[in-house]
N, C-alpha and C. Protein backbone atom coordinates (compact mmCIF):
# COMPACT_ATOMS: atom_id res chain seq x y z
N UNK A 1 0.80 -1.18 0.00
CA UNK A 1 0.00 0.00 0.00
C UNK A 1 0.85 1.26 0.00
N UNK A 2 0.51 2.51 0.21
CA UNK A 2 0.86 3.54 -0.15
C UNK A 2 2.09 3.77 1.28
N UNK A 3 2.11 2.78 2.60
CA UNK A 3 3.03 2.92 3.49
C UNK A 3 4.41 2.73 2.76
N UNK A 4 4.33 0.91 2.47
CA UNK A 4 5.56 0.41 1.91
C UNK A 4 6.13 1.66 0.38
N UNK A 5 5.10 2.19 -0.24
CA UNK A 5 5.72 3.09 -1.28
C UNK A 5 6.33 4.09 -0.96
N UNK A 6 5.67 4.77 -0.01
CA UNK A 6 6.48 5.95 0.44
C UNK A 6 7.64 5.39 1.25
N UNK A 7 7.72 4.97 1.65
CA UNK A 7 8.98 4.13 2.68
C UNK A 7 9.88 4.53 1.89
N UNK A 8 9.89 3.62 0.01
CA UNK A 8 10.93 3.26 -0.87
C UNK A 8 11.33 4.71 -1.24
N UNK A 9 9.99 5.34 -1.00
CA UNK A 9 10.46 6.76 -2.19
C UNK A 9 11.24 8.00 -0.81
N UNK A 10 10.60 7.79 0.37
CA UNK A 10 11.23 8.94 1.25
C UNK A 10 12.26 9.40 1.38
N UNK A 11 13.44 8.39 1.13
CA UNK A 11 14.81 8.27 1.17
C UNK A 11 15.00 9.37 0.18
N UNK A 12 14.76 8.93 -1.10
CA UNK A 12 15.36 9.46 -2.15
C UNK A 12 14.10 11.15 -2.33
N UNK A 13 13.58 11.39 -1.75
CA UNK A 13 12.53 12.58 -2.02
C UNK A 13 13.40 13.49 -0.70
N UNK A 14 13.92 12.92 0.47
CA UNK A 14 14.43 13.92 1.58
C UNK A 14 15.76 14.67 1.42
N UNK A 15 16.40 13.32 0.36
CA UNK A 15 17.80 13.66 -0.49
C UNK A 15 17.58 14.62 -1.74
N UNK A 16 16.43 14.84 -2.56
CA UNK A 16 16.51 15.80 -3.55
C UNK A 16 15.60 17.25 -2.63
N UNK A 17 15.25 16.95 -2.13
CA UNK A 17 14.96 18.14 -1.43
C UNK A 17 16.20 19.12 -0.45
N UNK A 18 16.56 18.60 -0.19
CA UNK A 18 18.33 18.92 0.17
C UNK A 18 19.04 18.83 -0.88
N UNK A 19 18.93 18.75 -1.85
CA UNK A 19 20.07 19.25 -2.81
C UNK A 19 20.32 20.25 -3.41
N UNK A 20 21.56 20.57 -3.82
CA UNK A 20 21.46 22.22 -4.26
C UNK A 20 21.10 22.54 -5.76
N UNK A 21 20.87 21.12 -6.68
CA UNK A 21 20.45 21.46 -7.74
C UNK A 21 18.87 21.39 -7.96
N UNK A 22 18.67 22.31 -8.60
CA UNK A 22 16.98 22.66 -8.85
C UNK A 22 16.55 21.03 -9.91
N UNK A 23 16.92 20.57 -10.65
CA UNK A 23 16.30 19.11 -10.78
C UNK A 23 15.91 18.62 -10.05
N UNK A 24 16.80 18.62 -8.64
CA UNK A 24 16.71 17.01 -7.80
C UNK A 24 15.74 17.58 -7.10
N UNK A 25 15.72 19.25 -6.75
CA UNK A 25 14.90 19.94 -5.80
C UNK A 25 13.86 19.42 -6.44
N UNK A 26 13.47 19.84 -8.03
CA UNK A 26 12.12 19.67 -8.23
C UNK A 26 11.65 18.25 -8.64
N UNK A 27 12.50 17.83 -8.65
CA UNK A 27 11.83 15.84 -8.74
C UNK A 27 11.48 15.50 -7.75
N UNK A 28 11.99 15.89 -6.49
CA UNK A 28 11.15 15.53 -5.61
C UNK A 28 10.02 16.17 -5.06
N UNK A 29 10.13 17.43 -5.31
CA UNK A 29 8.37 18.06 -5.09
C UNK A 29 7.74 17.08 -6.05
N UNK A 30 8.04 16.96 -7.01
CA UNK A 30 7.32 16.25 -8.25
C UNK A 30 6.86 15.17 -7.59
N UNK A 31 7.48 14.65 -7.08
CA UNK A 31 7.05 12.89 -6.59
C UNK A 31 5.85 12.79 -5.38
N UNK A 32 6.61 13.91 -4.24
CA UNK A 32 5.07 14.11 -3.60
C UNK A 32 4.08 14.75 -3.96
N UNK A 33 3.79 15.12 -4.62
CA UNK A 33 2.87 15.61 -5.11
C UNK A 33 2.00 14.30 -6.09
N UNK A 34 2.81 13.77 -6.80
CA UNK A 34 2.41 12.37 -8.31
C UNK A 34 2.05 11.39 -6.54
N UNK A 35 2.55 11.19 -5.13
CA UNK A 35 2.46 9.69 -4.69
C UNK A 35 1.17 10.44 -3.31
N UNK A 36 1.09 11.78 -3.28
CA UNK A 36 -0.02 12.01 -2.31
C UNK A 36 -1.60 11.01 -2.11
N UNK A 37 -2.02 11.48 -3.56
CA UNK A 37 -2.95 10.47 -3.70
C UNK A 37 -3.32 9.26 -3.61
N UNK A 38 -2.37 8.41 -3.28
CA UNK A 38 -2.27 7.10 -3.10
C UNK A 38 -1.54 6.78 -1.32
N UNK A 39 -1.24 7.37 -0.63
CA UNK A 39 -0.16 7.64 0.08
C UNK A 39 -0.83 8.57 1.09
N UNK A 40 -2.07 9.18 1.20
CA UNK A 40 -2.91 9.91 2.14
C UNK A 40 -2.45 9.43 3.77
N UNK A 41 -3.00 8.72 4.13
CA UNK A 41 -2.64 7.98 5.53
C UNK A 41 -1.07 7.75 5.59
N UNK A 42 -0.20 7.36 5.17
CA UNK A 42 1.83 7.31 5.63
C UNK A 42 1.77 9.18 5.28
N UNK A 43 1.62 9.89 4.39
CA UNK A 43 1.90 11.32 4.87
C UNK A 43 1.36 12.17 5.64
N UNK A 44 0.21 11.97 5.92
CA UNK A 44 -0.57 12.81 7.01
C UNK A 44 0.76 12.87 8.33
N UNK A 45 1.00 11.80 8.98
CA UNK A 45 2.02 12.32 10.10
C UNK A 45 3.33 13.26 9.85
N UNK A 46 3.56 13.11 8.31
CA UNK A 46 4.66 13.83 7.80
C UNK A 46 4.17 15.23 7.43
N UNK A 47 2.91 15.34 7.35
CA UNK A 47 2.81 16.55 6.53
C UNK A 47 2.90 18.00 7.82
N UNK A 48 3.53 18.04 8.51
CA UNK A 48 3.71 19.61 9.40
C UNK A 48 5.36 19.72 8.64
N UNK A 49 6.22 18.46 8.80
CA UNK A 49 7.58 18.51 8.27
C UNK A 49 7.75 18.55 6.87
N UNK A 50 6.86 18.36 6.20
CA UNK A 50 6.69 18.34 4.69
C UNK A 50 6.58 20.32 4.42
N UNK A 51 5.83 20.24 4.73
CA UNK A 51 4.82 21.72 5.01
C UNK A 51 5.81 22.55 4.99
N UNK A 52 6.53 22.85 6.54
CA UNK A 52 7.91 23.11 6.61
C UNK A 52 9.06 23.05 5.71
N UNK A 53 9.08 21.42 5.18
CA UNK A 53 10.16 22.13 4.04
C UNK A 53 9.91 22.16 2.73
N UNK A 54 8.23 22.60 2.11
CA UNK A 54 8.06 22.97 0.46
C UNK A 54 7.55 24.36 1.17
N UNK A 55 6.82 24.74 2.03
CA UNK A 55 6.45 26.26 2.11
C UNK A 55 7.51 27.54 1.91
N UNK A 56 8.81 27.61 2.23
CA UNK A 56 9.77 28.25 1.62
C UNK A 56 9.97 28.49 0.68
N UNK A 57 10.23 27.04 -0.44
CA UNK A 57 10.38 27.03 -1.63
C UNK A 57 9.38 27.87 -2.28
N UNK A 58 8.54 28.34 -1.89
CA UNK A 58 7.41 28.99 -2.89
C UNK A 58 7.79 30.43 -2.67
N UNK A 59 8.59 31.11 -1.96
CA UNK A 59 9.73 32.48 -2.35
C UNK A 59 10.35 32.57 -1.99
N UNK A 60 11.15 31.98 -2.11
CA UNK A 60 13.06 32.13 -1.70
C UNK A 60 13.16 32.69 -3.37
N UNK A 61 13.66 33.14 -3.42
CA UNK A 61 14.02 33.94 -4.93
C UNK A 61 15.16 32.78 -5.56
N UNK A 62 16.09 32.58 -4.57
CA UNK A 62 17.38 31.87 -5.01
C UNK A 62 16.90 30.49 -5.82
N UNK A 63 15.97 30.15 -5.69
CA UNK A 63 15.17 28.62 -5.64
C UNK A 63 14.46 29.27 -7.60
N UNK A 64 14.97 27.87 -8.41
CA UNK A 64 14.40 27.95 -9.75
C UNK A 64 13.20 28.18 -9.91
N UNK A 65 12.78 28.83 -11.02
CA UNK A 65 10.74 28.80 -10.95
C UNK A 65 10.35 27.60 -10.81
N UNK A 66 10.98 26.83 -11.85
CA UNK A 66 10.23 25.85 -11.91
C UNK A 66 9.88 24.96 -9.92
N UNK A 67 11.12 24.94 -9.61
CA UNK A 67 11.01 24.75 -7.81
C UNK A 67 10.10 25.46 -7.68
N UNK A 68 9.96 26.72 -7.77
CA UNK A 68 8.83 27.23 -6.98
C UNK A 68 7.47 27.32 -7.12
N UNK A 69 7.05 27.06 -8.71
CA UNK A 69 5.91 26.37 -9.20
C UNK A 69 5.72 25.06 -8.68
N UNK A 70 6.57 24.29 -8.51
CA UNK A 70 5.80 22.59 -8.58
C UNK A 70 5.65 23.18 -6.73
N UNK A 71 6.55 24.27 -5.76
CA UNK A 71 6.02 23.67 -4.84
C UNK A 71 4.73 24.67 -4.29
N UNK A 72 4.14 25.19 -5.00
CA UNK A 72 2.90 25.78 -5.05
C UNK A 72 1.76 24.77 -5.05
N UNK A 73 2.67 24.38 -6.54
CA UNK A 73 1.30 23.05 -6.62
C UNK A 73 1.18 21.97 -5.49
N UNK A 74 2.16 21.59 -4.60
CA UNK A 74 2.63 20.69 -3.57
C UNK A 74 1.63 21.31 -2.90
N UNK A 75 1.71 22.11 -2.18
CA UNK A 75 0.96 22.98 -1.15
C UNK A 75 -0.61 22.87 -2.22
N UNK A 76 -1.13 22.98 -3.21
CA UNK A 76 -2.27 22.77 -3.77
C UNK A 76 -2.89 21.66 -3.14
N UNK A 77 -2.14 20.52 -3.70
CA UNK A 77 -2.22 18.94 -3.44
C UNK A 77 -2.57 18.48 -1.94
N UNK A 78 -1.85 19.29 -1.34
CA UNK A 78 -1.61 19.54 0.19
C UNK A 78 -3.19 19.68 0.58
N UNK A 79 -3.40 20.90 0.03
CA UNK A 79 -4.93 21.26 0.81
C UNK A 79 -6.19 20.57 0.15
N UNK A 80 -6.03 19.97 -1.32
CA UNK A 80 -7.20 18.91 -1.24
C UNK A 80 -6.98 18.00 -0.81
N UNK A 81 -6.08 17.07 -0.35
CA UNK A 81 -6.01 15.83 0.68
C UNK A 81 -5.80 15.72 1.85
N UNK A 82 -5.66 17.32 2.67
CA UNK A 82 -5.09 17.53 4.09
C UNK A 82 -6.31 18.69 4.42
N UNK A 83 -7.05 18.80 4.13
CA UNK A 83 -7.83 20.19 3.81
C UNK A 83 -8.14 20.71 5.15
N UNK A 84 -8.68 19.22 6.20
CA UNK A 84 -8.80 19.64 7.81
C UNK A 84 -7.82 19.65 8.30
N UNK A 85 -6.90 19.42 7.95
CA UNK A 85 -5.17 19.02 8.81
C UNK A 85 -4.69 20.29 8.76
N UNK A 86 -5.01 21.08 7.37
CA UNK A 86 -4.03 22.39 7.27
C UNK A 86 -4.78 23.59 7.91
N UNK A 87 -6.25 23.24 8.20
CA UNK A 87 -6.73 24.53 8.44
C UNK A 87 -6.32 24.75 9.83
């Protein structure tokens, strides 16, 4: 189920989010965002630390558009599957 997936993918989504190149940054917004939907229940406990680290990305200037578009859309994704969590 969506536990064991995120498990496989967390590793590699906590590592491109810490990286200093805007690819790896934005492949991994990319991924949470593509594995939310399936993956509702394993991110809900993650999502205050998630929250924490795509809410920046959406204006730090230094951070590529494209980073800062996908993590707009993250935070989108965010509030139709977290909608009572975030309010």
């Amino acid at each position: 189920g969506g536990a064991s997936v995120l498990s496989a993918a967390w590793p590699m989504i906590q590592k491109g989010l810490a990286s200093s190149k805007w690819q790896e940054k934005h492949a991994a917004v990319s991924a949470i965002c593509a594995l939310t939907p399936g993956c509702v229940k394993a991110i809900q406990p993650k999502l205050p630390g998630l929250l924490g680290m795509i809410a920046p990305l959406t204006v730090a200037e230094k951070e590529h558009v494209r980073v800062r578009w996908m993590a707009v859309n993250a935070i989108g994704t965010f509030c139709v599957f977290f909608a009572e969590d975030i309010q």
